[in-house]
N, C-alpha and C. Protein backbone atom coordinates (compact mmCIF):
# COMPACT_ATOMS: atom_id res chain seq x y z
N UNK A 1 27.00 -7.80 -13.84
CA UNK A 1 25.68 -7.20 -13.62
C UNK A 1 25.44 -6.14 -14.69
N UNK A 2 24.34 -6.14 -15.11
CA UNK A 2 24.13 -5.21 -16.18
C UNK A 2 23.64 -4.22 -15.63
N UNK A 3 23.98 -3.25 -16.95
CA UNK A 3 24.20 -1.64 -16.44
C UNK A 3 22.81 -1.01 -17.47
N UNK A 4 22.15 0.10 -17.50
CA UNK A 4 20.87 0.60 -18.10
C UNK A 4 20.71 1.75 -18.38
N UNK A 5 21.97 2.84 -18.89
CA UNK A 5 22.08 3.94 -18.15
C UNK A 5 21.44 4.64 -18.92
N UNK A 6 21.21 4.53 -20.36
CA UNK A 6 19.55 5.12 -20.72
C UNK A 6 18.66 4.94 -20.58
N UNK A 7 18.24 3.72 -19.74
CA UNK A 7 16.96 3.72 -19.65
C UNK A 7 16.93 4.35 -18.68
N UNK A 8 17.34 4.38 -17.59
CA UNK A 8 17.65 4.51 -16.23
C UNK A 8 17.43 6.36 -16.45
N UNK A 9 18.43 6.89 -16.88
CA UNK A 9 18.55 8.12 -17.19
C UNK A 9 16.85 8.81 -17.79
N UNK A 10 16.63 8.04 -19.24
CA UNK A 10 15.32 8.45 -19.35
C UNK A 10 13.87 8.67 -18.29
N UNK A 11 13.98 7.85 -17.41
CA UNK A 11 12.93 7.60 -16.67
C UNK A 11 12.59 8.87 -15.78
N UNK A 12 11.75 9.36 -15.25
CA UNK A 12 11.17 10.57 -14.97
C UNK A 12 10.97 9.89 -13.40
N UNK A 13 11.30 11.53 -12.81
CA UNK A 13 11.78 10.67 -11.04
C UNK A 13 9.63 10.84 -10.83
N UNK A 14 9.83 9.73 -9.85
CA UNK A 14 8.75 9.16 -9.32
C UNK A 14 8.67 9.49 -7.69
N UNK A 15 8.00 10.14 -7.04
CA UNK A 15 7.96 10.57 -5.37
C UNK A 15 6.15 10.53 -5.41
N UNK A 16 5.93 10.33 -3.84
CA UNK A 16 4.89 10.31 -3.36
C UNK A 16 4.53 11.73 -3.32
N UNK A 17 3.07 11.80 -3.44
CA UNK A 17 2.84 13.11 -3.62
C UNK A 17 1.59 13.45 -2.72
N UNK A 18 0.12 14.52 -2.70
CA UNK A 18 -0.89 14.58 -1.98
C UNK A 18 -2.09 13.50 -3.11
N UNK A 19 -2.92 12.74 -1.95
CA UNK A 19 -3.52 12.21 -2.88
C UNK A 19 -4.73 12.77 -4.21
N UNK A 20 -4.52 12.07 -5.07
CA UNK A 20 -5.02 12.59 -6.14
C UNK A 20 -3.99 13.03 -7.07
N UNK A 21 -2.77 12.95 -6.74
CA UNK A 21 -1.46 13.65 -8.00
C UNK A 21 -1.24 12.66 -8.89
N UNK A 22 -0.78 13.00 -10.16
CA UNK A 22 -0.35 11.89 -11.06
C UNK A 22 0.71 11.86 -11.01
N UNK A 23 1.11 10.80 -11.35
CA UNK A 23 2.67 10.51 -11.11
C UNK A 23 3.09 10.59 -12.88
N UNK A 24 4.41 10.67 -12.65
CA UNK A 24 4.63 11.29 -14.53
C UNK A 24 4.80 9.94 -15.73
N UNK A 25 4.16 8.96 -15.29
CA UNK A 25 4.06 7.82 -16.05
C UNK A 25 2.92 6.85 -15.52
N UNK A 26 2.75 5.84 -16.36
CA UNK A 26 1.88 4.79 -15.97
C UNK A 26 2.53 3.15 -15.71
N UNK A 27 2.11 2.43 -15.35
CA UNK A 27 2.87 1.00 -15.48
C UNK A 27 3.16 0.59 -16.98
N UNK A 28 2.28 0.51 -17.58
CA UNK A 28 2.36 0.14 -18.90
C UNK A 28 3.69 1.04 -20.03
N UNK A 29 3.43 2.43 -19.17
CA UNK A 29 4.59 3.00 -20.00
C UNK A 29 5.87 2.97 -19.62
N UNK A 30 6.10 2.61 -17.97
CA UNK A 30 6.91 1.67 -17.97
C UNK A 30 7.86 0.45 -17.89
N UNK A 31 7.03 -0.15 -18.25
CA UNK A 31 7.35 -1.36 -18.98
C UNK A 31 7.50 -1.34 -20.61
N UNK A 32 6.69 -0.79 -20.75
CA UNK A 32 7.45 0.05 -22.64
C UNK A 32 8.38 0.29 -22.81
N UNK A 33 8.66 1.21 -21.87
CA UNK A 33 10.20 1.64 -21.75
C UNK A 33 11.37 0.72 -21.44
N UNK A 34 11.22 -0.29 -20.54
CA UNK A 34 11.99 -1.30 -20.34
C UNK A 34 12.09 -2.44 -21.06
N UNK A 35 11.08 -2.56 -22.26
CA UNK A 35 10.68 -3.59 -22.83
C UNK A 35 12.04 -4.10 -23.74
N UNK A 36 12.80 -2.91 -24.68
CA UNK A 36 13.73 -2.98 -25.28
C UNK A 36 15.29 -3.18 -24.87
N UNK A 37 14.73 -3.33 -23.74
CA UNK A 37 16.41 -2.86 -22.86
C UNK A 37 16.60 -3.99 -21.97
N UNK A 38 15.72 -4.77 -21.09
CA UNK A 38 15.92 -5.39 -20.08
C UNK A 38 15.64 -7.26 -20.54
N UNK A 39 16.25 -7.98 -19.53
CA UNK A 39 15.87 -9.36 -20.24
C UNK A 39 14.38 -9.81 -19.77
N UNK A 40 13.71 -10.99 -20.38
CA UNK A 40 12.47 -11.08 -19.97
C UNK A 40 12.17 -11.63 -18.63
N UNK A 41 13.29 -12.39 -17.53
CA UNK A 41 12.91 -12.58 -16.50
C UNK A 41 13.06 -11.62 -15.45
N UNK A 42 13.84 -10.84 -15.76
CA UNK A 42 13.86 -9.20 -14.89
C UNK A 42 12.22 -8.57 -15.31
N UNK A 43 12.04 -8.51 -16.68
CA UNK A 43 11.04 -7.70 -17.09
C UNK A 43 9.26 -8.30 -16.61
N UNK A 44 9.38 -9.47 -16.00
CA UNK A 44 8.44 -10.51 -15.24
C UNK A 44 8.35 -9.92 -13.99
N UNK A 45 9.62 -9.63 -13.47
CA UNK A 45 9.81 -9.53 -11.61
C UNK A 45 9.36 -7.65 -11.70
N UNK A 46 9.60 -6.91 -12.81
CA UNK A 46 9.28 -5.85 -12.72
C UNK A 46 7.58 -5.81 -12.35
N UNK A 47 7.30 -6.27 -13.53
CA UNK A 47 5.89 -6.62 -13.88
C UNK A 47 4.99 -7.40 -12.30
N UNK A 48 5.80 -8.00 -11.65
CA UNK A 48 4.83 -8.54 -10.14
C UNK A 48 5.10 -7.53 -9.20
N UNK A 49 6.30 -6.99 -9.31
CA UNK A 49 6.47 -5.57 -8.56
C UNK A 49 5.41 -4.77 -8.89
N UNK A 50 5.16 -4.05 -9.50
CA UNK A 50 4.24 -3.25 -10.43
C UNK A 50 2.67 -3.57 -9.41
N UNK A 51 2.61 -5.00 -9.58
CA UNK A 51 1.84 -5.36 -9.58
C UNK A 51 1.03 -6.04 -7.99
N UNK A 52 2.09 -6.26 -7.10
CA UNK A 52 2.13 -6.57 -5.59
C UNK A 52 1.90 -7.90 -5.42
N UNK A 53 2.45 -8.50 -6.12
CA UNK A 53 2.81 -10.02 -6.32
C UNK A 53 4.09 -9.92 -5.95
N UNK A 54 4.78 -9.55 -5.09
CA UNK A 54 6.27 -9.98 -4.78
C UNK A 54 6.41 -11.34 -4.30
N UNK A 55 5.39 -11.96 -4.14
CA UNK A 55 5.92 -13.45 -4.13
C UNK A 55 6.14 -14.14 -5.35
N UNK A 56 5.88 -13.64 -6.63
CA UNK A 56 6.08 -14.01 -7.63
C UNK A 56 7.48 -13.78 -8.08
N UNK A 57 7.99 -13.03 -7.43
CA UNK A 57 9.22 -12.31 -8.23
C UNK A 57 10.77 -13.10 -7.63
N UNK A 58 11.45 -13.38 -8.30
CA UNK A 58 12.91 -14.00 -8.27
C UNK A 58 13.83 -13.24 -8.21
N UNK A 59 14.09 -11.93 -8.53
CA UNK A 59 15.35 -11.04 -8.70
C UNK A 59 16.06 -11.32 -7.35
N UNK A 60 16.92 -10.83 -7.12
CA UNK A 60 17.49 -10.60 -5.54
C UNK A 60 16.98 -9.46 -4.49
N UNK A 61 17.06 -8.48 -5.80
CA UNK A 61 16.44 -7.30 -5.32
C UNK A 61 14.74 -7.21 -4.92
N UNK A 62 14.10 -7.81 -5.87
CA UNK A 62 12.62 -7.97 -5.47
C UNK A 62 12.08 -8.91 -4.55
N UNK A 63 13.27 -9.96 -4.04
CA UNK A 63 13.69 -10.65 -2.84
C UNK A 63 13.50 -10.49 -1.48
N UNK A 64 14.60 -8.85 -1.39
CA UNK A 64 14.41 -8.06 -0.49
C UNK A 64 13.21 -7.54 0.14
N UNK A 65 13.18 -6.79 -1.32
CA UNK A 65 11.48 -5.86 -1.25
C UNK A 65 10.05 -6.69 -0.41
N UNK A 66 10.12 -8.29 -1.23
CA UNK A 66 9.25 -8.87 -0.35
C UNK A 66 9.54 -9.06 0.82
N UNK A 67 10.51 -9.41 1.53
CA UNK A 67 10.85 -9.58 2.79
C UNK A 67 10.66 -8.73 3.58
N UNK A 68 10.92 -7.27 3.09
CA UNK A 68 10.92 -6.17 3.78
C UNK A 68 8.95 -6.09 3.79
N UNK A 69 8.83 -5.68 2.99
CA UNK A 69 7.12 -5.94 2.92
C UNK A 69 6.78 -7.01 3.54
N UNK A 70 6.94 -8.02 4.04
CA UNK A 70 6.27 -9.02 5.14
C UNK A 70 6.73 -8.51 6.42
N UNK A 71 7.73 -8.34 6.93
CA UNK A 71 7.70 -7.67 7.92
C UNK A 71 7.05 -6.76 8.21
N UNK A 72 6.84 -5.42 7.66
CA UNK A 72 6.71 -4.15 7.36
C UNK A 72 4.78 -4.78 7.82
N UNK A 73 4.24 -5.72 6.89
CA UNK A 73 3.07 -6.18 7.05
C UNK A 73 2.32 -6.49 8.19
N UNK A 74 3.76 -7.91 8.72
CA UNK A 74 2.72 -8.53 9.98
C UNK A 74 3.25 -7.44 10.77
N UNK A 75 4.50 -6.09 11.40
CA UNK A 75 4.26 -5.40 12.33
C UNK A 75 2.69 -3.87 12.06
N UNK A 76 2.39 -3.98 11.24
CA UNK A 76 1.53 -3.88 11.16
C UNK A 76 -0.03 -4.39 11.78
N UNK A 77 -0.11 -5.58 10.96
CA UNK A 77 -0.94 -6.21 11.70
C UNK A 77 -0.83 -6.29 13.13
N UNK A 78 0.34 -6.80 14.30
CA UNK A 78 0.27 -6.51 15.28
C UNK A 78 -0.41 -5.48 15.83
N UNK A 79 -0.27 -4.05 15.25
CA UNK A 79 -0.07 -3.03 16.18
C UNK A 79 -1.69 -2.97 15.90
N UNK A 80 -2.82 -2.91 14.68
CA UNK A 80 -3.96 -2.92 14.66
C UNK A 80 -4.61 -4.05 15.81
N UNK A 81 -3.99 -5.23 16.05
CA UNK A 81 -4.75 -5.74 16.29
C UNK A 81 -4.22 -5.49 17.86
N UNK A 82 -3.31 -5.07 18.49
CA UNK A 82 -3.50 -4.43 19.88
C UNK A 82 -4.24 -3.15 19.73
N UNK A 83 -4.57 -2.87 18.96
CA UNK A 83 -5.46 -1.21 19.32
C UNK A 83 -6.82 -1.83 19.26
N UNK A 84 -7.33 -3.02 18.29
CA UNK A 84 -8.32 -3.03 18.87
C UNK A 84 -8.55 -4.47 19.76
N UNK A 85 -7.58 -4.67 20.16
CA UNK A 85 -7.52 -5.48 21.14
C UNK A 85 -8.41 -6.86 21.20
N UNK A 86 -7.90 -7.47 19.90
CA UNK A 86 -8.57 -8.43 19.14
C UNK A 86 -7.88 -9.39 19.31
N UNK A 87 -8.32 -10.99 19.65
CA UNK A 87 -7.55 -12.28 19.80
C UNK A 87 -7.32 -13.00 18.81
N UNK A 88 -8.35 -13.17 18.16
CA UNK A 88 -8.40 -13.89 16.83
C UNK A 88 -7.11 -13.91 16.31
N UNK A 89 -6.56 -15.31 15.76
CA UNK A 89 -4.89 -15.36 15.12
C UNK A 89 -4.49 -14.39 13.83
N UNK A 90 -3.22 -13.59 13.94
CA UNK A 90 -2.75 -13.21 13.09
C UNK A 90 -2.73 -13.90 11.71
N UNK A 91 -2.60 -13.01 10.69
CA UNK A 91 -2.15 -14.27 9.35
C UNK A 91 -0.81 -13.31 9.09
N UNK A 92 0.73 -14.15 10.00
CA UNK A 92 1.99 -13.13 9.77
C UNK A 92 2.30 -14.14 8.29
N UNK A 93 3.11 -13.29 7.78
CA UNK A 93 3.69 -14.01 6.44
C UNK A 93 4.98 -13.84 7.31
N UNK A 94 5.69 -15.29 6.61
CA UNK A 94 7.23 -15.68 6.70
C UNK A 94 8.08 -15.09 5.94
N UNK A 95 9.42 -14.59 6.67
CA UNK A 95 10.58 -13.48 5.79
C UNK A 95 11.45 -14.16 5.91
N UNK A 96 12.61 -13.77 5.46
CA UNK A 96 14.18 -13.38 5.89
C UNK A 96 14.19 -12.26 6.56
N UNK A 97 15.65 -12.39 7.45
CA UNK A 97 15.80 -11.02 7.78
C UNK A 97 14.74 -10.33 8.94
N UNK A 98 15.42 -9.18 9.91
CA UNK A 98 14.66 -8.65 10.91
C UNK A 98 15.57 -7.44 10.77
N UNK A 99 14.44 -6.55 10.83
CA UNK A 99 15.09 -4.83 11.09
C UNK A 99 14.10 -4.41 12.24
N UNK A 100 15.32 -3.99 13.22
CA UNK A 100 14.44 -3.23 14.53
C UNK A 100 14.30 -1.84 14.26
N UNK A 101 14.81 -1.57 13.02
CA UNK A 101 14.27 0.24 12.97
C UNK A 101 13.02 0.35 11.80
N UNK A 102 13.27 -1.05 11.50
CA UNK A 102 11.16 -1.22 10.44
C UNK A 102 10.20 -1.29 11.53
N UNK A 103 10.66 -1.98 12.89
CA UNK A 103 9.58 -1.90 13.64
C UNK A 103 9.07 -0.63 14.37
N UNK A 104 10.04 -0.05 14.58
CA UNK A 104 10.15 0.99 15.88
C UNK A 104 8.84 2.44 14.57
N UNK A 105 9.88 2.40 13.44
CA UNK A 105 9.14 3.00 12.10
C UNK A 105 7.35 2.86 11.93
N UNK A 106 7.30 1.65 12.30
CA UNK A 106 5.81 1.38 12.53
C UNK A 106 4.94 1.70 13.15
N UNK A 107 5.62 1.84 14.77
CA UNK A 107 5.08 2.41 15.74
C UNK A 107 4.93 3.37 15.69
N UNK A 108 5.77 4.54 15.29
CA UNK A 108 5.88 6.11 14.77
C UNK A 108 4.53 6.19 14.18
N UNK A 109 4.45 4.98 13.10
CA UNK A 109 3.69 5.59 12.09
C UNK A 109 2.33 5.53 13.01
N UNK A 110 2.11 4.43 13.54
CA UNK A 110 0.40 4.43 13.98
C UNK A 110 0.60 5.84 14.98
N UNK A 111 1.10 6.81 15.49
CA UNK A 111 1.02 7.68 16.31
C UNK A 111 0.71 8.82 15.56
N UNK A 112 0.25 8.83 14.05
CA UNK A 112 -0.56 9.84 13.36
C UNK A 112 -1.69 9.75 13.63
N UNK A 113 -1.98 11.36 13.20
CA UNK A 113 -3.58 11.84 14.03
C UNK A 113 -4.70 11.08 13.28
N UNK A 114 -4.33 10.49 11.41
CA UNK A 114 -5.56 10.44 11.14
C UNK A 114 -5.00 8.97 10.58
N UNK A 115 -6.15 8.18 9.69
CA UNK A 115 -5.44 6.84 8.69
C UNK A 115 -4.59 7.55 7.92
N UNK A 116 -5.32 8.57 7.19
CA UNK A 116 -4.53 9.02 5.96
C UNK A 116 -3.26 9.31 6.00
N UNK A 117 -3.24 10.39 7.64
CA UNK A 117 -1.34 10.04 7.56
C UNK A 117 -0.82 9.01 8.03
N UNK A 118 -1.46 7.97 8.26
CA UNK A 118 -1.14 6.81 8.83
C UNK A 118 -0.62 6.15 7.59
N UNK A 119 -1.51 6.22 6.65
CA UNK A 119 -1.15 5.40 5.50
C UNK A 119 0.32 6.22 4.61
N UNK A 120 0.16 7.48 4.68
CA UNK A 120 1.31 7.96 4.25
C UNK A 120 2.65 8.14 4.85
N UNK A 121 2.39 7.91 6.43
CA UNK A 121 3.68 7.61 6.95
C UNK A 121 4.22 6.44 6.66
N UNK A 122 3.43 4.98 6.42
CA UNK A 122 4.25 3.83 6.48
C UNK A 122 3.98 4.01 4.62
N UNK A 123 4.00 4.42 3.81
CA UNK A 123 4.45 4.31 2.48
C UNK A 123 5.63 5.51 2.31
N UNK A 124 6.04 6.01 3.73
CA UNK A 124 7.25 7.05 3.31
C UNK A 124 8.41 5.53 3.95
N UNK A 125 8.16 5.17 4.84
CA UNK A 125 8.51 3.73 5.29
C UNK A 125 9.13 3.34 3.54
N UNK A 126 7.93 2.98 2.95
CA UNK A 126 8.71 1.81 2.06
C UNK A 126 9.66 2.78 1.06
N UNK A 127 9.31 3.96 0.94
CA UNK A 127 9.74 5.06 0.55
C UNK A 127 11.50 4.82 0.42
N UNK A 128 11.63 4.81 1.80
CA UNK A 128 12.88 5.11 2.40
C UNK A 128 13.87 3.73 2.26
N UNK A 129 13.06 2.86 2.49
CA UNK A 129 13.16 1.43 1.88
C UNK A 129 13.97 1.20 0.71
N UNK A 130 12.76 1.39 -0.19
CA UNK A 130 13.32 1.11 -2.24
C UNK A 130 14.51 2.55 -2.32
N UNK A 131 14.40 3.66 -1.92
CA UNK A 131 15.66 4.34 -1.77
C UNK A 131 16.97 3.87 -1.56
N UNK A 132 16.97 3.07 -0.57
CA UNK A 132 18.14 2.77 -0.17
C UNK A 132 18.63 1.49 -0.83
N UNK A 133 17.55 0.91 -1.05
CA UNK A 133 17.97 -0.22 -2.50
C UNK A 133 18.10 0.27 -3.75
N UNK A 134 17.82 1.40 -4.27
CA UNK A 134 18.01 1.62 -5.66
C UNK A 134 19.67 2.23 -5.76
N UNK A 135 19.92 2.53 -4.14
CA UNK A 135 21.70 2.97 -4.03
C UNK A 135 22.53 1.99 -4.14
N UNK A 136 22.23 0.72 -4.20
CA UNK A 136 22.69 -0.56 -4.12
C UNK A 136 23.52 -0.91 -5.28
N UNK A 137 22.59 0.00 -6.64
CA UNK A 137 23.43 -0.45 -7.89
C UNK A 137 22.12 0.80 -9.07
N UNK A 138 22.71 2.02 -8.57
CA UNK A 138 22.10 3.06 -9.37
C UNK A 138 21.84 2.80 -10.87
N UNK A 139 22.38 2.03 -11.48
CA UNK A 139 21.73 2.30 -12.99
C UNK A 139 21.96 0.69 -13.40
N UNK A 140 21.34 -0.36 -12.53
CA UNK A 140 21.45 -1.67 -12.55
C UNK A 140 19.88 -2.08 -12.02
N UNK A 141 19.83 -3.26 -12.02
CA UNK A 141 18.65 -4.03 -11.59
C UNK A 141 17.55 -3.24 -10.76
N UNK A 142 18.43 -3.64 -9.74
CA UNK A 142 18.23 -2.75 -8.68
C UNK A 142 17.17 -1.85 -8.34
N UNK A 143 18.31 -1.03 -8.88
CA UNK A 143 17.28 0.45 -9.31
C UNK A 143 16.03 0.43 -9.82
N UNK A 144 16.08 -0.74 -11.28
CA UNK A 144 14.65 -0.73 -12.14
C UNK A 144 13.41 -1.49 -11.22
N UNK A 145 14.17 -1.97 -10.19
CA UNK A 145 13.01 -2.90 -9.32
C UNK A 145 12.30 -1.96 -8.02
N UNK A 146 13.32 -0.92 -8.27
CA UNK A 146 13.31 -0.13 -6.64
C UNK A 146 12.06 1.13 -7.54
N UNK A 147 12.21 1.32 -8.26
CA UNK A 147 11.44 2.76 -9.30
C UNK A 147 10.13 1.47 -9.52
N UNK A 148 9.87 0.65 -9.82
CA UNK A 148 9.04 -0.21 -10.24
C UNK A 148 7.81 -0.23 -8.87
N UNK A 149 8.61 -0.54 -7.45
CA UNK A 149 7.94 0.00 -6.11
C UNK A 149 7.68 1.07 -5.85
N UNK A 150 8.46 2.20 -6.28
CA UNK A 150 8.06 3.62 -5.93
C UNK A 150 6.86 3.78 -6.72
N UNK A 151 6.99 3.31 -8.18
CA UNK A 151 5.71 3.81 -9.06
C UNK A 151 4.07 3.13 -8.65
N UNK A 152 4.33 1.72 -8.34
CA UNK A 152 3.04 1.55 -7.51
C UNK A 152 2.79 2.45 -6.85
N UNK A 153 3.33 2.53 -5.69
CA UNK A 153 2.73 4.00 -4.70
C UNK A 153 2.32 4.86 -4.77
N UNK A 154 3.33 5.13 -6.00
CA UNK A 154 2.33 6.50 -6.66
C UNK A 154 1.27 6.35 -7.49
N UNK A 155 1.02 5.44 -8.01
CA UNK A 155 -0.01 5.48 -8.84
C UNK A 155 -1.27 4.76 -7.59
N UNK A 156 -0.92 4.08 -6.68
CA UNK A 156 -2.01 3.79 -5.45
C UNK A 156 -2.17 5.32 -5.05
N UNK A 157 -1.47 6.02 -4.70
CA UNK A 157 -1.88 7.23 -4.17
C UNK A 157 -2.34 8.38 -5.48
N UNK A 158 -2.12 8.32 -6.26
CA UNK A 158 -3.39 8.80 -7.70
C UNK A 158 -4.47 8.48 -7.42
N UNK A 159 -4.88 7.44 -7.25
CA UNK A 159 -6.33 7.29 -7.08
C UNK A 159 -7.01 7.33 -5.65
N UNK A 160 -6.27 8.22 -4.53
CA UNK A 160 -7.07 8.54 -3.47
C UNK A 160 -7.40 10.02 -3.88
N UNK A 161 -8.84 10.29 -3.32
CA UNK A 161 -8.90 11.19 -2.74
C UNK A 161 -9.57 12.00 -2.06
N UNK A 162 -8.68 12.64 -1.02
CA UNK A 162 -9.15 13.13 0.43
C UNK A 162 -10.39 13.49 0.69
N UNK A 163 -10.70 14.52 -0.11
CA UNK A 163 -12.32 15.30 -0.23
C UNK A 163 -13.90 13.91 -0.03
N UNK A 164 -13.08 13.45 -1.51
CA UNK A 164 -14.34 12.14 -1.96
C UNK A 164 -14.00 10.89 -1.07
N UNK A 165 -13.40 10.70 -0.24
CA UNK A 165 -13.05 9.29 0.75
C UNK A 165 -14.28 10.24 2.00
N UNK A 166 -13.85 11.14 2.11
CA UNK A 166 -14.55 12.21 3.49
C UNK A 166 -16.03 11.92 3.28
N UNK A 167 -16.33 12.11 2.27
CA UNK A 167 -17.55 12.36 1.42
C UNK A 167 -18.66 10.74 1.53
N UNK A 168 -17.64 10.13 1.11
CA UNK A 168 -17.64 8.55 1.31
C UNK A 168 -18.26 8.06 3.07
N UNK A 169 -17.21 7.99 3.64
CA UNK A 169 -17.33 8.01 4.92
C UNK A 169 -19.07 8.69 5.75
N UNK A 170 -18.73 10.13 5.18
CA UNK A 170 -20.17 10.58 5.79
C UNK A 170 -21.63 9.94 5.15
N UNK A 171 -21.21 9.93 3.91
CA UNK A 171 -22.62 9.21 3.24
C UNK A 171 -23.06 7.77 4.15
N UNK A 172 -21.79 6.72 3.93
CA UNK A 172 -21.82 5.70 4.88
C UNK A 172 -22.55 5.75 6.38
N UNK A 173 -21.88 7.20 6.64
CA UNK A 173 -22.02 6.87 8.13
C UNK A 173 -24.06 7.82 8.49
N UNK A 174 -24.09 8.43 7.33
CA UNK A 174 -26.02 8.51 7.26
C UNK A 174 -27.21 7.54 6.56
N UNK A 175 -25.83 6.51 5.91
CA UNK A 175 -27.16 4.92 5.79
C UNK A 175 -27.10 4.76 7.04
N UNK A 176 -25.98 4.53 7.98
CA UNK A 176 -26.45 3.42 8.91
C UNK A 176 -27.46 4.62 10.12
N UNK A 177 -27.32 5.71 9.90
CA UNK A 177 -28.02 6.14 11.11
C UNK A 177 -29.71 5.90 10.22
N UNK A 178 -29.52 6.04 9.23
CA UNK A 178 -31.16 5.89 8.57
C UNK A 178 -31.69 4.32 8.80
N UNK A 179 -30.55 3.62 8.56
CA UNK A 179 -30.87 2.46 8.84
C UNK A 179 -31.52 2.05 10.39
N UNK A 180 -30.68 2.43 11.30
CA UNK A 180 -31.13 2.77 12.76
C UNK A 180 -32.21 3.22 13.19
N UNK A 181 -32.63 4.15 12.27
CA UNK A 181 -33.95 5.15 12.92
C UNK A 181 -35.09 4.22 11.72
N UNK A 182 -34.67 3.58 10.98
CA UNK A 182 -35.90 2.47 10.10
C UNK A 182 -35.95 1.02 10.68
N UNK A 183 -35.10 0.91 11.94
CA UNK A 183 -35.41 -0.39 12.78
C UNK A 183 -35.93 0.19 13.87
N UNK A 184 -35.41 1.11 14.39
CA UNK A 184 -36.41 1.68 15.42
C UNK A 184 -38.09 1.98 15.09
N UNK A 185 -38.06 2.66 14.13
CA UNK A 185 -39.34 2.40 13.26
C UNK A 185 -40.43 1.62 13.18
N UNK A 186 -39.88 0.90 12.69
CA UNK A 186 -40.54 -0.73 12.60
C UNK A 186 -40.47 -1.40 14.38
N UNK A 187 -39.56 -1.25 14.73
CA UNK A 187 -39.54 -2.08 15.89
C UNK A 187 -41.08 -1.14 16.87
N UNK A 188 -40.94 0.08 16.71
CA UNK A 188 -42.24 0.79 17.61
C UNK A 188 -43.57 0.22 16.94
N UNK A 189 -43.47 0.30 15.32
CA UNK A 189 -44.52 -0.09 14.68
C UNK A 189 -45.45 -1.36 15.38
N UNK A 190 -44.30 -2.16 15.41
CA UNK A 190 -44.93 -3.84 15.85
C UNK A 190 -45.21 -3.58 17.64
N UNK A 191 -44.40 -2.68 17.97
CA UNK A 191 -45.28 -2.89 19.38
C UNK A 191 -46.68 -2.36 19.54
N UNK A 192 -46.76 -1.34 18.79
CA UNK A 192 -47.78 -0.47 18.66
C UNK A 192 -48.98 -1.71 18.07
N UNK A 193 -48.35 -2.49 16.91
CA UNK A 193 -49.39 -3.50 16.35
C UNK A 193 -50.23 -4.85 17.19
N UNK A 194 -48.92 -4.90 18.31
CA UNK A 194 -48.66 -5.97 19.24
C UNK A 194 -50.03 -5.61 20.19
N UNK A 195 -50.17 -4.15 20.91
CA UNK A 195 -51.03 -3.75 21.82
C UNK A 195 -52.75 -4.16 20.97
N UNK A 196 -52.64 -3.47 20.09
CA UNK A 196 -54.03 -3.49 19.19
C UNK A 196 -54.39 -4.91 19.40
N UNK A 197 -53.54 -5.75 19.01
CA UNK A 197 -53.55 -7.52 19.09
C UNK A 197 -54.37 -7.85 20.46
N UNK A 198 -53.58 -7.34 21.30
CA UNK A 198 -54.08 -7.59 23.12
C UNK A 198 -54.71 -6.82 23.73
């Protein structure tokens, strides 16, 4: 198994942060960085990692990652679709493998007050996840596949943020009341037009 220990070494640690933080690299830079060092079918599986195509990816390690992410997924989906207590069929994706402390993890997570920590509890989830796979083989595959998942996250969580989603939300939520009070509108209009008629 090959070993990376400058690249590995070079790379600048990657953690989840509040949304809106930059994380201290981009995809592109690294994959630059790996470009010289790694072979091209690792440097593919990085690249669908990166990218959330883990069904694309062959490594062993990015193997995992998907597996763990389908689970991680359909208990997900479950738990939304008992809260809103919806029949319509699941779409579960097929894994390897079952962890009863990914599920129980899940449940935790929906018991946050808002989405936002909802969403940041189950990405401390995968968090804890690619952690414990990058211990698997610290300055090997591994690792470059496990930092490859952390850096999505962070760069998904770069582009939230809290203030302007809020902002979002309320604007949304004064079309539809305008919208409401311009069918009510119209709807009095035509009765009003309806009487004149008769």
């Amino acid at each position: 198994m090959a070993a990376y220990y400058y690249l590995v070494s070079s790379l600048p640690t990657v953690s989840l942060r509040e949304p809106g933080g930059v994380p201290p690299l981009g995809q592109d830079e690294f994959i630059g960085a790996c470009l010289a060092h790694v072979p091209e079918d690792l440097l593919l599986d990085l690249q669908a990692v990166l990218e959330g195509a883990l069904e694309e990816a062959e490594h062993p390690a990015a193997r995992a990652y998907a597996n763990f992410e389908a689970q991680l997924g359909n208990a997900v989906q479950r738990r939304r679709a008992g809260l809103r207590q919806v029949d319509s069929p699941l779409q579960l994706q097929d894994h390897e493998g079952w962890s009863v402390a990914l599920e129980h993890a899940v449940e935790q997570a929906f018991t946050a007050p808002d989405p936002l920590a909802r969403e940041m509890a189950l990405d401390k989830i995968r968090e804890q996840f690619l952690d414990e796979l990058a211990t698997t083989s610290p300055f090997g595959e591994a690792f470059l596949v496990a930092y490859a998942g952390r850096l999505r996250l962070a760069l998904r969580w770069a582009q939230w943020d809290a203030a302007e989603g809020r902002q979002k939300l309320e604007a949304l939520g004064r079309l539809g009341l305008d919208a409401l009070d311009h069918l009510a509108s119209e709807g009095g209009q035509s009765r009003q037009e309806q009487s004149f008629i008769h």
